[in-house]
C-alpha atoms as a PDB file:
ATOM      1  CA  UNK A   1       0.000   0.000   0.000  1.00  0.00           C
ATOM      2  CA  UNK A   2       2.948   2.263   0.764  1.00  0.00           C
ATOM      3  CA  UNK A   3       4.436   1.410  -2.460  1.00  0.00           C
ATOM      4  CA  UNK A   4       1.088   2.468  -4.860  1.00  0.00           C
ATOM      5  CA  UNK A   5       1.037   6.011  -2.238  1.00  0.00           C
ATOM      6  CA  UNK A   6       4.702   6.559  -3.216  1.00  0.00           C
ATOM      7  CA  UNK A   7       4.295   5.721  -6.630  1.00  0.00           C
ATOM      8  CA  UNK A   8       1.377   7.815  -6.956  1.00  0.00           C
ATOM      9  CA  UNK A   9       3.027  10.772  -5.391  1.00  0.00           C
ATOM     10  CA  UNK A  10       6.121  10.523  -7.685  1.00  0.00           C
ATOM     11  CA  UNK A  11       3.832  10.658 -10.895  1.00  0.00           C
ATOM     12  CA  UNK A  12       1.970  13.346  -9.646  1.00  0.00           C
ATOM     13  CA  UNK A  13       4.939  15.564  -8.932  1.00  0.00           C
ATOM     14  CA  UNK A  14       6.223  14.691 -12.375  1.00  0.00           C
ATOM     15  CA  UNK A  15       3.062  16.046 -13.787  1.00  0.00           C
ATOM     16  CA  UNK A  16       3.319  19.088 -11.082  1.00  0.00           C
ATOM     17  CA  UNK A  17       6.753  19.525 -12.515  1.00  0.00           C
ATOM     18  CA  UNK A  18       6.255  19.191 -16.261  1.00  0.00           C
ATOM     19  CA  UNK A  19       3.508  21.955 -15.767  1.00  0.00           C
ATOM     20  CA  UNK A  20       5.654  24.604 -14.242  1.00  0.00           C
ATOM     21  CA  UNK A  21       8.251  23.842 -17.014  1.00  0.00           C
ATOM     22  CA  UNK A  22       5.438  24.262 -19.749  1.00  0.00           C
ATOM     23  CA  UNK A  23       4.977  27.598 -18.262  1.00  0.00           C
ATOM     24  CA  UNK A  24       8.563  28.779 -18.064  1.00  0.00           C
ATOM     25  CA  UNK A  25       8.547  28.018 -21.898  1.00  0.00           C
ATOM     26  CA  UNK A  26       5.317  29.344 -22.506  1.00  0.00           C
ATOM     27  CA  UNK A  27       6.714  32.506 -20.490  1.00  0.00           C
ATOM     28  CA  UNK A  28      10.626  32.872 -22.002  1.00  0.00           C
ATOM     29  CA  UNK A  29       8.833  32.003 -25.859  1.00  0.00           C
ATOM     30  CA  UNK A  30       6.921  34.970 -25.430  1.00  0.00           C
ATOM     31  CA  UNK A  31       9.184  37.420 -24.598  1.00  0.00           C
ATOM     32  CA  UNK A  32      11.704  36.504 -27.134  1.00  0.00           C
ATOM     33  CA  UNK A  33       8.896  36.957 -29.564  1.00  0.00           C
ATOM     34  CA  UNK A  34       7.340  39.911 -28.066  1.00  0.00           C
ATOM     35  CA  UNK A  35      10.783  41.002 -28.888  1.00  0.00           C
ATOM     36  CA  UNK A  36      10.944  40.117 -32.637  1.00  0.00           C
ATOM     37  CA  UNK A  37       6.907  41.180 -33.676  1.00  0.00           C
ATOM     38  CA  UNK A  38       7.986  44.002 -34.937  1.00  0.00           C
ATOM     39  CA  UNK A  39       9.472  42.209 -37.639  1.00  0.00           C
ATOM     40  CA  UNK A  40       5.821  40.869 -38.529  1.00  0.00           C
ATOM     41  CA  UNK A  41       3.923  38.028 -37.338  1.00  0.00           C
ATOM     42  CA  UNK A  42       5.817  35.127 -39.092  1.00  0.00           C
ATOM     43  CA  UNK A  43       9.336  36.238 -37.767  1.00  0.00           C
ATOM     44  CA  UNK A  44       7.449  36.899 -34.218  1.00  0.00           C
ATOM     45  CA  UNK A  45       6.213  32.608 -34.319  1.00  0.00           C
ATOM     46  CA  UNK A  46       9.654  31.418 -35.690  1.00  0.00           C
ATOM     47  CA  UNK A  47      11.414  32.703 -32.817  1.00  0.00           C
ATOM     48  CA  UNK A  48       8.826  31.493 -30.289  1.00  0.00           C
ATOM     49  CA  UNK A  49       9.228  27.876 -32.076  1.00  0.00           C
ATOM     50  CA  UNK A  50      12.753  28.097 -31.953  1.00  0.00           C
ATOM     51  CA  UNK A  51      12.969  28.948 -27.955  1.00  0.00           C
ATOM     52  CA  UNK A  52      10.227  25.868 -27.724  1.00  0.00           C
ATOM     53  CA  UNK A  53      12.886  23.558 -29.529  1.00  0.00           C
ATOM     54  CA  UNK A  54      15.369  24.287 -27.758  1.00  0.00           C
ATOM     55  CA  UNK A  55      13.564  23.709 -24.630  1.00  0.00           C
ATOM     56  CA  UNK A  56      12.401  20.669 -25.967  1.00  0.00           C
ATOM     57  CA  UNK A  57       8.724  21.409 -25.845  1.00  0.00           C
ATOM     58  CA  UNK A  58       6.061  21.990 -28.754  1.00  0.00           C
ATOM     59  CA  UNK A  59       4.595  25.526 -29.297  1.00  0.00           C
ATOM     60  CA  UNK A  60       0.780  24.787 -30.304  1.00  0.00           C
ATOM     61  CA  UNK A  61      -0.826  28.228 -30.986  1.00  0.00           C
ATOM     62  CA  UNK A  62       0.676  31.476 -31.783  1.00  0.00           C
ATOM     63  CA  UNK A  63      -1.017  34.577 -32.647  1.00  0.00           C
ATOM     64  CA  UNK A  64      -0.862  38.374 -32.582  1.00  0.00           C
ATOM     65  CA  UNK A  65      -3.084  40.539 -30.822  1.00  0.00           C
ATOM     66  CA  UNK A  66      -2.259  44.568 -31.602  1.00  0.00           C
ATOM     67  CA  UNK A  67       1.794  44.265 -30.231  1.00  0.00           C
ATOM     68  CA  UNK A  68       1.012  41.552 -27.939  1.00  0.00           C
ATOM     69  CA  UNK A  69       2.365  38.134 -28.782  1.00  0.00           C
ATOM     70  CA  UNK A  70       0.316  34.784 -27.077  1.00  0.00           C
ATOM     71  CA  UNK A  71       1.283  31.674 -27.024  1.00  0.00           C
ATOM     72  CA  UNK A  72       0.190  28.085 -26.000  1.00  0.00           C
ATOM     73  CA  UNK A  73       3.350  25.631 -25.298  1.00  0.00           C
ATOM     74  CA  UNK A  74       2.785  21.884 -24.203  1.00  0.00           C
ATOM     75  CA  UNK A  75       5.322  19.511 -22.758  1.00  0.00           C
ATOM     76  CA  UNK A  76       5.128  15.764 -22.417  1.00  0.00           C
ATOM     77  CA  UNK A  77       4.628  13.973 -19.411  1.00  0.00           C
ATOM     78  CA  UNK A  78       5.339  10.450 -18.804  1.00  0.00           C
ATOM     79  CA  UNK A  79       3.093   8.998 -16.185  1.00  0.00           C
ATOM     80  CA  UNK A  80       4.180   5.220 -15.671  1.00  0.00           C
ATOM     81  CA  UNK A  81       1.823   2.599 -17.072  1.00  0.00           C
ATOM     82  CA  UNK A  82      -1.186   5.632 -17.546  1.00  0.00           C
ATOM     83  CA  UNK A  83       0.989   7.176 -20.736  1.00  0.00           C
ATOM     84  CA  UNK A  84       2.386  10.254 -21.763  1.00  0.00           C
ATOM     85  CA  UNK A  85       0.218  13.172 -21.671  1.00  0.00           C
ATOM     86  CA  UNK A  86       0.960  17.135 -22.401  1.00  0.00           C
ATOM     87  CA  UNK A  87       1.108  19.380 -19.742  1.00  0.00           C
ATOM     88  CA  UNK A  88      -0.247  22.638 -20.956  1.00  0.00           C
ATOM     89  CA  UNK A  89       0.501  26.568 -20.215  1.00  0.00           C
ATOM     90  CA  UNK A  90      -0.339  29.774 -22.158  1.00  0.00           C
ATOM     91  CA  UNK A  91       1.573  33.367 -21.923  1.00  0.00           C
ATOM     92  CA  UNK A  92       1.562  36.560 -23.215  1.00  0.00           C
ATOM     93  CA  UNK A  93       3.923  39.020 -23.644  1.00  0.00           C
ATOM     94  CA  UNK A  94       3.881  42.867 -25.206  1.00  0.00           C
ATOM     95  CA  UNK A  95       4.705  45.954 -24.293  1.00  0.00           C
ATOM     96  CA  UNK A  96       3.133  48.005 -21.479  1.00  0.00           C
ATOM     97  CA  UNK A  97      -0.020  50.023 -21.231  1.00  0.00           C
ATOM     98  CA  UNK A  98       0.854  53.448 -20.099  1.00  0.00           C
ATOM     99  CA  UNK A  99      -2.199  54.913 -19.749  1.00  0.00           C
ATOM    100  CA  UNK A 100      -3.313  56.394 -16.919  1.00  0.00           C
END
């Protein structure tokens, strides 16, 4: 019984894990293409599926709204005899509203 608790607790950390790392690429792809948009959209994606790449993670949406840039990364999580599933995060990066 100890053994299925521990077991259980290790996947579940893994997917606790994965999910925080999904949004750290989520958030770092979104700045580095906030940074390119103004190069147009396409150069603006490229560089937010490069940073995914390299992070070894899969960028699944990426659009432009006005100078903001959002994405939606996923990362795989392997979960024993259950499978491999994505863990999921979105972000958004842009420049800031100054209005007052």
């Amino acid at each position: 019984m100890l053994i299925a608790f521990a077991t259980g607790g290790a996947y579940l950390g893994a997917a606790v894990t994965a999910r925080h790392r999904a949004q750290s690429v989520a958030d770092l792809a979104a700045l580095g293409a906030a940074g390119t948009v103004v190069s147009g959209p396409d150069a603006a994606c490229a560089q937010a599926t490069r940073i995914a790449v390299r992070m070894r993670s899969v960028l699944g949406a990426c659009r432009i709204e006005g100078l903001d840039v959002v994405l939606e990364v996923s990362v795989p999580v392997r979960l024993g005899r259950w499978g491999v599933g994505p863990a999921r995060a979105t972000a958004r990066a842009g420049p800031v509203d100054t209005a007052a």
